[in-house]
PDB file of N, CA and C in Angstrom:
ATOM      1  N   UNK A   1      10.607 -14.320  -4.353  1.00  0.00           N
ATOM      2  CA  UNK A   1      10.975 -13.314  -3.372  1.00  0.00           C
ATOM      3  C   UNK A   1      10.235 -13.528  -2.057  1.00  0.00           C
ATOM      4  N   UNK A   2       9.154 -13.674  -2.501  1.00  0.00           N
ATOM      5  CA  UNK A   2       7.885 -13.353  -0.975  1.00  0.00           C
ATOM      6  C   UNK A   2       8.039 -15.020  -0.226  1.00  0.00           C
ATOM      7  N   UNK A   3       8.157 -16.069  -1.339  1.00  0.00           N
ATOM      8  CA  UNK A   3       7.873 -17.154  -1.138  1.00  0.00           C
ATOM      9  C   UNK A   3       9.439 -17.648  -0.308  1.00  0.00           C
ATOM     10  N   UNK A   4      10.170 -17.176   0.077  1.00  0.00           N
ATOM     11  CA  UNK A   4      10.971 -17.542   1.251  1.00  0.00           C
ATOM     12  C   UNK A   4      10.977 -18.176   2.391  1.00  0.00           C
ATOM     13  N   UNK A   5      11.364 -19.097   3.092  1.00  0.00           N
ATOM     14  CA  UNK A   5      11.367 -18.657   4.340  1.00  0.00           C
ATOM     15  C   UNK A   5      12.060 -17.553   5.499  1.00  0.00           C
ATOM     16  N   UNK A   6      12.808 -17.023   4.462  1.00  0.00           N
ATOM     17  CA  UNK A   6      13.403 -16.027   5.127  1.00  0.00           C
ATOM     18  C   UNK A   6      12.658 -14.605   4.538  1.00  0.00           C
ATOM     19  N   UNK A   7      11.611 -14.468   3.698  1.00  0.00           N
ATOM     20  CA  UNK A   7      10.973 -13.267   3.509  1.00  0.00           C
ATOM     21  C   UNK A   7      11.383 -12.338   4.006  1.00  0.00           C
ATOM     22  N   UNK A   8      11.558 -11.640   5.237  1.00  0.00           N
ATOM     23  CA  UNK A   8      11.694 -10.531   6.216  1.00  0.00           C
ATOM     24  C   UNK A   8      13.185 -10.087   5.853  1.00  0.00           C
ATOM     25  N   UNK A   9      13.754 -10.960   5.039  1.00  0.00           N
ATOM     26  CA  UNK A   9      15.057 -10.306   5.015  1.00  0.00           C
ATOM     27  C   UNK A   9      15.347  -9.083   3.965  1.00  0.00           C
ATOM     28  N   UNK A  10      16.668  -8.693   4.260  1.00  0.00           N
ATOM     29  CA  UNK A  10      16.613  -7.447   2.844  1.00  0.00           C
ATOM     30  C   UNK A  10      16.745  -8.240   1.686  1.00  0.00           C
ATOM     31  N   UNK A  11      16.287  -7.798   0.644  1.00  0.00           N
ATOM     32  CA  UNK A  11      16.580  -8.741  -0.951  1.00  0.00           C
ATOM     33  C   UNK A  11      17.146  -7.484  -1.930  1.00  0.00           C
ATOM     34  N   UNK A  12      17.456  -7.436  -2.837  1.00  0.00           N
ATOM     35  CA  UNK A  12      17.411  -6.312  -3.946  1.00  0.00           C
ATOM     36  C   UNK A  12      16.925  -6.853  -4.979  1.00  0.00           C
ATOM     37  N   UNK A  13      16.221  -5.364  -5.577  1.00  0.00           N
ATOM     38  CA  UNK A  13      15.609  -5.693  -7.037  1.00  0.00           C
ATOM     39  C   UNK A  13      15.801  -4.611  -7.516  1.00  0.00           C
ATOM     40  N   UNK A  14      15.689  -4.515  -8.925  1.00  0.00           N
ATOM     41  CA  UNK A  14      15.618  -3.638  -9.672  1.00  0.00           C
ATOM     42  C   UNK A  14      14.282  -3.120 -10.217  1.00  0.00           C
ATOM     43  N   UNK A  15      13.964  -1.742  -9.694  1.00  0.00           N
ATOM     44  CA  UNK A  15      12.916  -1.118 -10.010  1.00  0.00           C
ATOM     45  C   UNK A  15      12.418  -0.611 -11.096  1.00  0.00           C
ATOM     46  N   UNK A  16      11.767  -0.675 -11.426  1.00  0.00           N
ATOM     47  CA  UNK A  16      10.761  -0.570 -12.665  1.00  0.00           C
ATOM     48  C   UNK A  16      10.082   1.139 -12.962  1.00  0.00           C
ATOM     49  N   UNK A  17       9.754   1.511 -11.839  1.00  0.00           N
ATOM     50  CA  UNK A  17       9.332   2.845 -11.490  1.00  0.00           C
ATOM     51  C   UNK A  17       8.967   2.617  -9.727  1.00  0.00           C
ATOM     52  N   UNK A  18       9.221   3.623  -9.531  1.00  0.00           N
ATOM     53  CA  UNK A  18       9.115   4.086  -8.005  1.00  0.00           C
ATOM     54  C   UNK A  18       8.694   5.832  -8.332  1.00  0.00           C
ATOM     55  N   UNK A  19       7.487   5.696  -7.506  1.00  0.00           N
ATOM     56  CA  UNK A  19       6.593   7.400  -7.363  1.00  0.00           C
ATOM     57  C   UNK A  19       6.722   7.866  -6.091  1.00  0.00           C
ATOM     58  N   UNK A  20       6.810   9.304  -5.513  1.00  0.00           N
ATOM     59  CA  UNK A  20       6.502   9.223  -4.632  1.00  0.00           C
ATOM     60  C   UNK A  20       5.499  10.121  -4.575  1.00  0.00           C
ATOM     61  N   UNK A  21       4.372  10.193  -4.169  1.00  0.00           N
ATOM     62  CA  UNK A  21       3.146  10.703  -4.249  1.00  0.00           C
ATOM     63  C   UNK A  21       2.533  11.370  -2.799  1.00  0.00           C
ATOM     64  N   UNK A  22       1.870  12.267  -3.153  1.00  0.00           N
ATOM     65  CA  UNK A  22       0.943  13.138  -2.105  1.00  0.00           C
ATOM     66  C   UNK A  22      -0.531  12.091  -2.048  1.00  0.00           C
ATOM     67  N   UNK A  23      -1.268  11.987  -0.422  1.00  0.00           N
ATOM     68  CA  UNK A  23      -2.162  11.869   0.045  1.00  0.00           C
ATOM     69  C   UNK A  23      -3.363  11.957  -1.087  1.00  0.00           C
ATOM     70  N   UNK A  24      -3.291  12.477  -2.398  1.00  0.00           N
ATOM     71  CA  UNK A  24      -4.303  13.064  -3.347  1.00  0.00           C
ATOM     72  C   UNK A  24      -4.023  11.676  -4.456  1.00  0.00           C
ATOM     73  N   UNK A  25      -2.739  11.708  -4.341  1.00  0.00           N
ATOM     74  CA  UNK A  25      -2.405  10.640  -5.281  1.00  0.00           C
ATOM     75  C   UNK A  25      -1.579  11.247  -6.486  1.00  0.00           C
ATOM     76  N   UNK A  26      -1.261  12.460  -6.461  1.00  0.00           N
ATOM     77  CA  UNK A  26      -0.355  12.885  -7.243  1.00  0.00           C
ATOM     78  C   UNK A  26       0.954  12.525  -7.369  1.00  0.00           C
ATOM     79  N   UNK A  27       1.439  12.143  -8.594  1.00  0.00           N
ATOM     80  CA  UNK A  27       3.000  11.681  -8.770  1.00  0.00           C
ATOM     81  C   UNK A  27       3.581  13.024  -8.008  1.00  0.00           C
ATOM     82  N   UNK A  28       4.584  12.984  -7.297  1.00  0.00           N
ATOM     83  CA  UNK A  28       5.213  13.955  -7.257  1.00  0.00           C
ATOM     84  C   UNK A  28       6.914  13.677  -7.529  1.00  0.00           C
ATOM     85  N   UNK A  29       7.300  12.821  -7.646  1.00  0.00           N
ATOM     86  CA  UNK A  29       8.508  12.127  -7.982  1.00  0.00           C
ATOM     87  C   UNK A  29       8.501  11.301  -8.971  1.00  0.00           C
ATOM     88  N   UNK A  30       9.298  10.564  -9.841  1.00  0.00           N
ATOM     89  CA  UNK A  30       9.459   9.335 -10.316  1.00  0.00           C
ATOM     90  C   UNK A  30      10.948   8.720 -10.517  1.00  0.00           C
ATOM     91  N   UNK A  31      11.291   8.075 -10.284  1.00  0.00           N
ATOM     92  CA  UNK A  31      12.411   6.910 -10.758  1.00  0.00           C
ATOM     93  C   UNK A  31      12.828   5.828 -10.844  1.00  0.00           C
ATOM     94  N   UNK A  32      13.706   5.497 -11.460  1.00  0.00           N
ATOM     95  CA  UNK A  32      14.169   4.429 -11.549  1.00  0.00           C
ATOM     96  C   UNK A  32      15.608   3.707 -11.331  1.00  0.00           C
ATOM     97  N   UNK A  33      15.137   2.311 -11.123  1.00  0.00           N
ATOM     98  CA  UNK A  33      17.052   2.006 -10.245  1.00  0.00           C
ATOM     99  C   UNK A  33      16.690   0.958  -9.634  1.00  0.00           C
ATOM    100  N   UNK A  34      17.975   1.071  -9.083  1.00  0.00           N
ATOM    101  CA  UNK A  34      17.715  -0.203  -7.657  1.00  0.00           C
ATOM    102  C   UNK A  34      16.955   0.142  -6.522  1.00  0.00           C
ATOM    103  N   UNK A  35      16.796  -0.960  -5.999  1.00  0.00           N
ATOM    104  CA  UNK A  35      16.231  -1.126  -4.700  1.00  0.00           C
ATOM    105  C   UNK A  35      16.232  -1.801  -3.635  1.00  0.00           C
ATOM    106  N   UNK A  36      15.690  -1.558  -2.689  1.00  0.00           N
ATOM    107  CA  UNK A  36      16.534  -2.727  -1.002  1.00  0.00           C
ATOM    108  C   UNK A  36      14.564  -2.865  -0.887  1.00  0.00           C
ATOM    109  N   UNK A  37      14.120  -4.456  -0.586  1.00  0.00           N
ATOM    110  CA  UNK A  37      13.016  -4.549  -0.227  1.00  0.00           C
ATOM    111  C   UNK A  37      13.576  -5.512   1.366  1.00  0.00           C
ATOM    112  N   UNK A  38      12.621  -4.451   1.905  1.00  0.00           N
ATOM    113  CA  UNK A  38      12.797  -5.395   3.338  1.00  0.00           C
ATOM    114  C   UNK A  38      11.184  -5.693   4.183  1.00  0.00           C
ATOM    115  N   UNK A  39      10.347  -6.397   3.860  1.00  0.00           N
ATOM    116  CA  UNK A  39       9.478  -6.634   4.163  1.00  0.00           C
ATOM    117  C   UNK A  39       9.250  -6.679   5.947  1.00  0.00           C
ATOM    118  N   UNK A  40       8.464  -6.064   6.507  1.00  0.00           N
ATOM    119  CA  UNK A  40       7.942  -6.409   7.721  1.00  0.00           C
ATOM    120  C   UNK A  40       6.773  -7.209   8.448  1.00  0.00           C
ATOM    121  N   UNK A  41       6.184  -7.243   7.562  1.00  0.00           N
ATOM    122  CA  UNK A  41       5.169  -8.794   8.022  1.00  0.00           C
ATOM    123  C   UNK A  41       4.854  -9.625   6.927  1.00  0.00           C
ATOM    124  N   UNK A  42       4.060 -10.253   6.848  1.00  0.00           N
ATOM    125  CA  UNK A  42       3.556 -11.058   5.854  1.00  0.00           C
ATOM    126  C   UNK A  42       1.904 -11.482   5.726  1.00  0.00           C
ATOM    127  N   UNK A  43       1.308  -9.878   5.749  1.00  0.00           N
ATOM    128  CA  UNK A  43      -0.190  -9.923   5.512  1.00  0.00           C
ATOM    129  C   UNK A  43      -1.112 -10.592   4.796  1.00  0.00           C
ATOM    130  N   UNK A  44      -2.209 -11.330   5.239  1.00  0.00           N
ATOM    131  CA  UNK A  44      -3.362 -11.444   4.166  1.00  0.00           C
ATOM    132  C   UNK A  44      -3.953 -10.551   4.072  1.00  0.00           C
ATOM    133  N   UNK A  45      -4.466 -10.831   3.121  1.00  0.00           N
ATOM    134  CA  UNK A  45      -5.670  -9.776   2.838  1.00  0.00           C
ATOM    135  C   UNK A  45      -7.045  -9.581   3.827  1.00  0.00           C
ATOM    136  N   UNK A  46      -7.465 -10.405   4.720  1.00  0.00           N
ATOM    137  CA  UNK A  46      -8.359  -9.948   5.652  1.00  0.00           C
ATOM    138  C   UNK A  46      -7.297  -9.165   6.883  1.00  0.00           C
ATOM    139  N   UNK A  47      -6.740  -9.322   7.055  1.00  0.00           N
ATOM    140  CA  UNK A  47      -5.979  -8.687   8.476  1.00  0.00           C
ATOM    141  C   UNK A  47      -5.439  -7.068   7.742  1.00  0.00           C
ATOM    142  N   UNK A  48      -5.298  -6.802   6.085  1.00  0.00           N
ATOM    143  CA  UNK A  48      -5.257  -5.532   5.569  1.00  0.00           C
ATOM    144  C   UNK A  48      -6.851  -4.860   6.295  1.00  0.00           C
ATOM    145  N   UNK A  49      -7.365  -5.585   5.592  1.00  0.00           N
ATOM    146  CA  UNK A  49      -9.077  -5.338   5.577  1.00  0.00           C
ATOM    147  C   UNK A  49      -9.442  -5.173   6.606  1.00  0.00           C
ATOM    148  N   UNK A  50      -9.144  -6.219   8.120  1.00  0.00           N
ATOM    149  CA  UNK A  50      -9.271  -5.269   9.460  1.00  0.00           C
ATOM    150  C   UNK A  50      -8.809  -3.912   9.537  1.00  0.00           C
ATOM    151  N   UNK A  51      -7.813  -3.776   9.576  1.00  0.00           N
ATOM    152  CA  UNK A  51      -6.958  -2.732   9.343  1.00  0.00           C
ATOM    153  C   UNK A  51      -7.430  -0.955   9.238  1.00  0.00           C
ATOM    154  N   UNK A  52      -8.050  -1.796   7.944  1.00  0.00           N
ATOM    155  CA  UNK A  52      -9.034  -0.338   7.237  1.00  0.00           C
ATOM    156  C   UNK A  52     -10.015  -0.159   7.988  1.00  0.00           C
ATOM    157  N   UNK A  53     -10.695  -1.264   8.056  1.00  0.00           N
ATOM    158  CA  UNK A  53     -12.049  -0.995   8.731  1.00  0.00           C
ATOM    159  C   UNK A  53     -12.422  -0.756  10.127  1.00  0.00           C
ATOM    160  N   UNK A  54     -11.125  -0.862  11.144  1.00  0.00           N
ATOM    161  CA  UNK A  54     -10.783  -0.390  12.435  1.00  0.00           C
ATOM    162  C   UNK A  54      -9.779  -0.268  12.786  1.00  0.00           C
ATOM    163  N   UNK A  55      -9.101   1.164  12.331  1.00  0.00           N
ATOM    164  CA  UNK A  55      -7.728   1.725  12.578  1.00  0.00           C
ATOM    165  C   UNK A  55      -7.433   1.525  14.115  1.00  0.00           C
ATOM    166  N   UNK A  56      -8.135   1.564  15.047  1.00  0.00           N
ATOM    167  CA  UNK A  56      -7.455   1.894  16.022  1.00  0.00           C
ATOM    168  C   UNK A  56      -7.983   0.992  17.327  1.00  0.00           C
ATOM    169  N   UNK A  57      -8.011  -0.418  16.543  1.00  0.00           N
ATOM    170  CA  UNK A  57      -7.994  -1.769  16.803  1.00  0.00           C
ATOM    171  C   UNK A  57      -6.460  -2.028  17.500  1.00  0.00           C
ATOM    172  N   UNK A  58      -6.730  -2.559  18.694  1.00  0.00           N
ATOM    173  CA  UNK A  58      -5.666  -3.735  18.962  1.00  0.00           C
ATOM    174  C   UNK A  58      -5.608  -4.795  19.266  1.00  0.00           C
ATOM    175  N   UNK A  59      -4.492  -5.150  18.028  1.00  0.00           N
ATOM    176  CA  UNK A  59      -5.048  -6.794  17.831  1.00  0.00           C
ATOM    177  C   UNK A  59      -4.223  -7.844  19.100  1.00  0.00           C
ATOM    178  N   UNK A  60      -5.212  -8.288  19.383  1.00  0.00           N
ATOM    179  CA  UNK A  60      -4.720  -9.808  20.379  1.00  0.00           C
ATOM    180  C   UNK A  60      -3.394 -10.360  20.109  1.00  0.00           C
ATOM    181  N   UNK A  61      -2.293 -10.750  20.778  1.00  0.00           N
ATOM    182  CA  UNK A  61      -1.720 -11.457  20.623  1.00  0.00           C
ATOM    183  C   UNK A  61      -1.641 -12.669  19.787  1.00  0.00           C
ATOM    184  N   UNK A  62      -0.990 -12.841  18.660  1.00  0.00           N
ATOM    185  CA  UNK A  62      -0.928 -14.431  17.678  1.00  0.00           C
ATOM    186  C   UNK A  62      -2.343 -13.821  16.618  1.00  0.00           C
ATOM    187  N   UNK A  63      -3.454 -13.035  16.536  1.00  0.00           N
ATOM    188  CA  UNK A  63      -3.773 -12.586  16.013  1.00  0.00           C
ATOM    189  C   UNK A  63      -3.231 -12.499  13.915  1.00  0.00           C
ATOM    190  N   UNK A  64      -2.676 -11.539  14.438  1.00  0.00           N
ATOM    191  CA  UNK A  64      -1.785 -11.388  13.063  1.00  0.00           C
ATOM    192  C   UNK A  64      -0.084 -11.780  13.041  1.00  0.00           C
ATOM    193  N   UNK A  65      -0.064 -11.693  11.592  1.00  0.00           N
ATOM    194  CA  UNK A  65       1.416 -13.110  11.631  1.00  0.00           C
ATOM    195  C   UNK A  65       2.733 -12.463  12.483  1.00  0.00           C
ATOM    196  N   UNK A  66       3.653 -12.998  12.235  1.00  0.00           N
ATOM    197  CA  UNK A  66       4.919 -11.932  13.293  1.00  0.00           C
ATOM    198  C   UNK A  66       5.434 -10.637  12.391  1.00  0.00           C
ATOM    199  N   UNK A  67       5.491  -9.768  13.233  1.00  0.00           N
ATOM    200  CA  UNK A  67       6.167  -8.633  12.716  1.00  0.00           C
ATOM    201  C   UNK A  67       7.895  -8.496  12.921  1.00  0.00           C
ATOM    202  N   UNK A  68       8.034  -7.877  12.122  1.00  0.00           N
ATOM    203  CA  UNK A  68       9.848  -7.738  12.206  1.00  0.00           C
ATOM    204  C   UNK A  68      10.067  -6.372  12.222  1.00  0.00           C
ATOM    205  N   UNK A  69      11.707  -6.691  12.297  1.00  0.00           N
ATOM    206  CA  UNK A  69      12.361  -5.404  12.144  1.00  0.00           C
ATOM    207  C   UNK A  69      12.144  -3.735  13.027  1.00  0.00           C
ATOM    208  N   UNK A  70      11.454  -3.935  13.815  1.00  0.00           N
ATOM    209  CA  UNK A  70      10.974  -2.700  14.894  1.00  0.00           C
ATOM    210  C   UNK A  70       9.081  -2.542  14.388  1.00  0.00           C
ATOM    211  N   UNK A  71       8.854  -3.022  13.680  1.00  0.00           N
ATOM    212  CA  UNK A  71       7.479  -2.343  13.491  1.00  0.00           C
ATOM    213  C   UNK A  71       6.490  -2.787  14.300  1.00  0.00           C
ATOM    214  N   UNK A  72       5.269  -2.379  14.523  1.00  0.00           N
ATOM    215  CA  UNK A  72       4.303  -2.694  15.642  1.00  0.00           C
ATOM    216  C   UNK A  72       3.030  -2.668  14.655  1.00  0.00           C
ATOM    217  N   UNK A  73       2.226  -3.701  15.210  1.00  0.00           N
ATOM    218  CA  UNK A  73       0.387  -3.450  14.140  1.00  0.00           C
ATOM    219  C   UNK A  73      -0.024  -2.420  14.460  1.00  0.00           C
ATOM    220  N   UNK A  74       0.347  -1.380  15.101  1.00  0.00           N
ATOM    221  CA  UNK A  74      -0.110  -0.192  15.178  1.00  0.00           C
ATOM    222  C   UNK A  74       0.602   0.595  14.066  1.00  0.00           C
ATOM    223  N   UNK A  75       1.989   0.397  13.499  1.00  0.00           N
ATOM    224  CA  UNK A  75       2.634   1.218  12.369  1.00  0.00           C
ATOM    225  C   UNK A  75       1.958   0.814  11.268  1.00  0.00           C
ATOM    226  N   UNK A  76       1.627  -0.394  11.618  1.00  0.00           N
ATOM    227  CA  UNK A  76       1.137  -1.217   9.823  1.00  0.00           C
ATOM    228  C   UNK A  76      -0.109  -0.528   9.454  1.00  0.00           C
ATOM    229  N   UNK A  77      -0.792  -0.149  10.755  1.00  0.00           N
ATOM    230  CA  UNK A  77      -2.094   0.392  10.414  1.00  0.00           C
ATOM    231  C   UNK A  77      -2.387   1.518  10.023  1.00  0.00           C
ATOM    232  N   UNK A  78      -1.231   2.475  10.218  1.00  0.00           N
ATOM    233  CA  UNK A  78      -1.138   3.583  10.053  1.00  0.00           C
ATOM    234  C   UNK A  78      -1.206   3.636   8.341  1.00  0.00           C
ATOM    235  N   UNK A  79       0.171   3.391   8.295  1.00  0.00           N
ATOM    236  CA  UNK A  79       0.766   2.948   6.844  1.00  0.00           C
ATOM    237  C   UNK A  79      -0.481   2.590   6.066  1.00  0.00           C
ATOM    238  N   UNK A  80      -1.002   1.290   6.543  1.00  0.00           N
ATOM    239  CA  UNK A  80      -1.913   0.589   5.570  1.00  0.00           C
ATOM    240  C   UNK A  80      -3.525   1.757   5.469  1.00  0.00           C
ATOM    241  N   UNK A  81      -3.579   2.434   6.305  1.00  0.00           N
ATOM    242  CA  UNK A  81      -4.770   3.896   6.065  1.00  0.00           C
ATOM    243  C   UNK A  81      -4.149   4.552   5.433  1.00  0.00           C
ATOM    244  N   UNK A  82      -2.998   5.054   5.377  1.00  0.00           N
ATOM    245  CA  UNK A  82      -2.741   6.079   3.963  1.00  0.00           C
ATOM    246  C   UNK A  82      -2.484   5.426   2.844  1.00  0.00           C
ATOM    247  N   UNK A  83      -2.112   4.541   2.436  1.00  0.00           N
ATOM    248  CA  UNK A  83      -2.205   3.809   1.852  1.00  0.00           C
ATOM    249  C   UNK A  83      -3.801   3.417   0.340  1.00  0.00           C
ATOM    250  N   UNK A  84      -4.864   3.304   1.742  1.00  0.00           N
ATOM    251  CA  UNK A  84      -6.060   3.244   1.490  1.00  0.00           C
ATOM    252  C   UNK A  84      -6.929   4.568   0.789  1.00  0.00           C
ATOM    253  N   UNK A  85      -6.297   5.294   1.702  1.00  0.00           N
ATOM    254  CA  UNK A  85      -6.527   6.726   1.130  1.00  0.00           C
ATOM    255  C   UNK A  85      -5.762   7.461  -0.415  1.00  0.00           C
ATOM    256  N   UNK A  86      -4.984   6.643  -0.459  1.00  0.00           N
ATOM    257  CA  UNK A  86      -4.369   6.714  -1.805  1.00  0.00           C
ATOM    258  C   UNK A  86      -5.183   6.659  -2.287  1.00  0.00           C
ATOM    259  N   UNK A  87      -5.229   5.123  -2.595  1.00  0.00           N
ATOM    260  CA  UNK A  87      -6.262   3.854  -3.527  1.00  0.00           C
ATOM    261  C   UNK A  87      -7.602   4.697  -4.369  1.00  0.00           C
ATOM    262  N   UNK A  88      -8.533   5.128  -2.406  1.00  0.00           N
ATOM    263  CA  UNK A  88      -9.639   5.983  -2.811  1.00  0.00           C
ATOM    264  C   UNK A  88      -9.515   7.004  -3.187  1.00  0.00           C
ATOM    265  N   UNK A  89      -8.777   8.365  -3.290  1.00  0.00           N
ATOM    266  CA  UNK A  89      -8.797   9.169  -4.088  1.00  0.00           C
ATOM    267  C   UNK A  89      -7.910   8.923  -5.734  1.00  0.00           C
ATOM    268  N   UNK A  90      -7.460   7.692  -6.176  1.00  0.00           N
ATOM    269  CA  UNK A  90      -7.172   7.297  -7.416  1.00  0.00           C
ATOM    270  C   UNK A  90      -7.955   6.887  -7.851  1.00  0.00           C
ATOM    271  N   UNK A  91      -9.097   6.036  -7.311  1.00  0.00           N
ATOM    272  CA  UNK A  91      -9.905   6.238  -7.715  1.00  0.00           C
ATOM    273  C   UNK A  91     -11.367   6.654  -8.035  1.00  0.00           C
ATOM    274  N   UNK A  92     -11.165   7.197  -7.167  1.00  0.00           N
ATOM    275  CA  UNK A  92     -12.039   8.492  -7.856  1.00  0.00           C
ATOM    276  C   UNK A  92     -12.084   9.556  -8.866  1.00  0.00           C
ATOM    277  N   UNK A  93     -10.725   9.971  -9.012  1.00  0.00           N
ATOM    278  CA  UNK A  93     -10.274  10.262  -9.868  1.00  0.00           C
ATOM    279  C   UNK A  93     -10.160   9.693 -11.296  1.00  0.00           C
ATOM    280  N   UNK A  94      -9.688   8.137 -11.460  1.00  0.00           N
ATOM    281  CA  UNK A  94     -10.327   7.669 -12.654  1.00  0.00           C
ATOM    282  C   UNK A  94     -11.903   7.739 -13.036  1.00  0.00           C
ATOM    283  N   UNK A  95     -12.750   7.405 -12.368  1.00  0.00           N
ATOM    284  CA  UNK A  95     -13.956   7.483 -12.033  1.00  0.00           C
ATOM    285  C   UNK A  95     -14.620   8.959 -12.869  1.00  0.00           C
ATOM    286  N   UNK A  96     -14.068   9.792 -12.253  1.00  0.00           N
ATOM    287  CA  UNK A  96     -14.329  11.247 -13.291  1.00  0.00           C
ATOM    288  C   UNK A  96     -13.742  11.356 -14.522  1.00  0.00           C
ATOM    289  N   UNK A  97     -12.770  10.553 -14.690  1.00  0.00           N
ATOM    290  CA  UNK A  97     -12.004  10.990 -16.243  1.00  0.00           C
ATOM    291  C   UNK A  97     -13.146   9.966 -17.109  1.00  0.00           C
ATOM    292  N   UNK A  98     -13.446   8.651 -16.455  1.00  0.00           N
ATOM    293  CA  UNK A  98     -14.104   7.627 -17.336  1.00  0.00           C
ATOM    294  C   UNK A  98     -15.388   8.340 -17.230  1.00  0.00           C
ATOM    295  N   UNK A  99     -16.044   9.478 -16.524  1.00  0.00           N
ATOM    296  CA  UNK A  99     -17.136  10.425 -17.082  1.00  0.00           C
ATOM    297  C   UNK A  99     -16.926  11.204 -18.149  1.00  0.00           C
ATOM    298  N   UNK A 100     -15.970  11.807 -18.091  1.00  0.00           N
ATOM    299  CA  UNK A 100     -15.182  12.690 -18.902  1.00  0.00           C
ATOM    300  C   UNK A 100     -15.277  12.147 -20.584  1.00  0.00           C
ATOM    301  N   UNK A 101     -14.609  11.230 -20.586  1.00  0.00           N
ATOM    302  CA  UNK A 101     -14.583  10.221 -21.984  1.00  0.00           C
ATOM    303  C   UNK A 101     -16.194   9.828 -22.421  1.00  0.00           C
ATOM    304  N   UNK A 102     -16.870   9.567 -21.670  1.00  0.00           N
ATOM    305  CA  UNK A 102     -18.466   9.167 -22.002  1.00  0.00           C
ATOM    306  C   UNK A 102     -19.099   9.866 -22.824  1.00  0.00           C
ATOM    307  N   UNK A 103     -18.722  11.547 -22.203  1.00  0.00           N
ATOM    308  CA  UNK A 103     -19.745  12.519 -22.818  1.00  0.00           C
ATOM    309  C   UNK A 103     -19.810  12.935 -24.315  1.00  0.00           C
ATOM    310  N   UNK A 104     -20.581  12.493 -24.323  1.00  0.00           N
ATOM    311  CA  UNK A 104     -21.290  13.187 -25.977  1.00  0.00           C
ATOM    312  C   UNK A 104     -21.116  14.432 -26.310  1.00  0.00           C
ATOM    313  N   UNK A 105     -20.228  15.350 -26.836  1.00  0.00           N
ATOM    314  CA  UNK A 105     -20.270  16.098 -27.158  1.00  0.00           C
ATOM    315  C   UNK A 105     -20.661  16.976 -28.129  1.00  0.00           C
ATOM    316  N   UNK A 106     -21.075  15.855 -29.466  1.00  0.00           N
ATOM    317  CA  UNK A 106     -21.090  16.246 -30.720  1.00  0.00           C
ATOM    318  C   UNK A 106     -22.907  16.413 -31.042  1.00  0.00           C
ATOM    319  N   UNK A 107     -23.528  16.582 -29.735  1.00  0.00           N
ATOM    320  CA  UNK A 107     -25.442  16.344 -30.073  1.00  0.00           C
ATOM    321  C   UNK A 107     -25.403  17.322 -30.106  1.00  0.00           C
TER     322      UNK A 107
END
């Protein structure tokens, strides 16, 4: 899929599960079906990692790879902070349940 040279284009797949979730990380949806993937850039993982670590960075020209389809490194960054903010309150949340499970209850 990713490995294209035409990546950026629409593809379909069939979804597995799709959530759609609150800022907390709560499922608030689920389904399943088809799907339209239309990718808009083609990130590494350090240019995510800028991203996070200075939202409101603008990046140089040739910087990061080409963007498509209307989006700007300013949308990606957006996106890619809530995103992040997912991540960290999931886990944190595991984080307390794997306290949860630890405790000894029976002393």
């Amino acid at each position: 899929l990713f490995r294209s040279k035409q990546w950026y284009q629409r593809r379909v797949a069939i979804t597995a599960g799709v959530w759609k979730m609150n800022r907390e990380g709560e499922v608030l949806e689920r389904r399943f079906g088809k799907s339209l993937i239309r990718s808009c850039c083609k990130l590494h993982y350090e240019h995510a990692q800028d991203m996070i670590e200075e939202p409101d960075r603008e990046f140089e020209p040739g910087y990061l790879p080409e963007i498509h389809n209307g989006y700007t490194a300013r949308d990606l960054s957006k996106r890619i902070a809530v995103l992040h903010e997912i991540a960290q309150n999931l886990r944190e949340k595991r984080k307390k349940y794997r306290l949860r499970l630890c405790v000894d209850t029976t002393a």
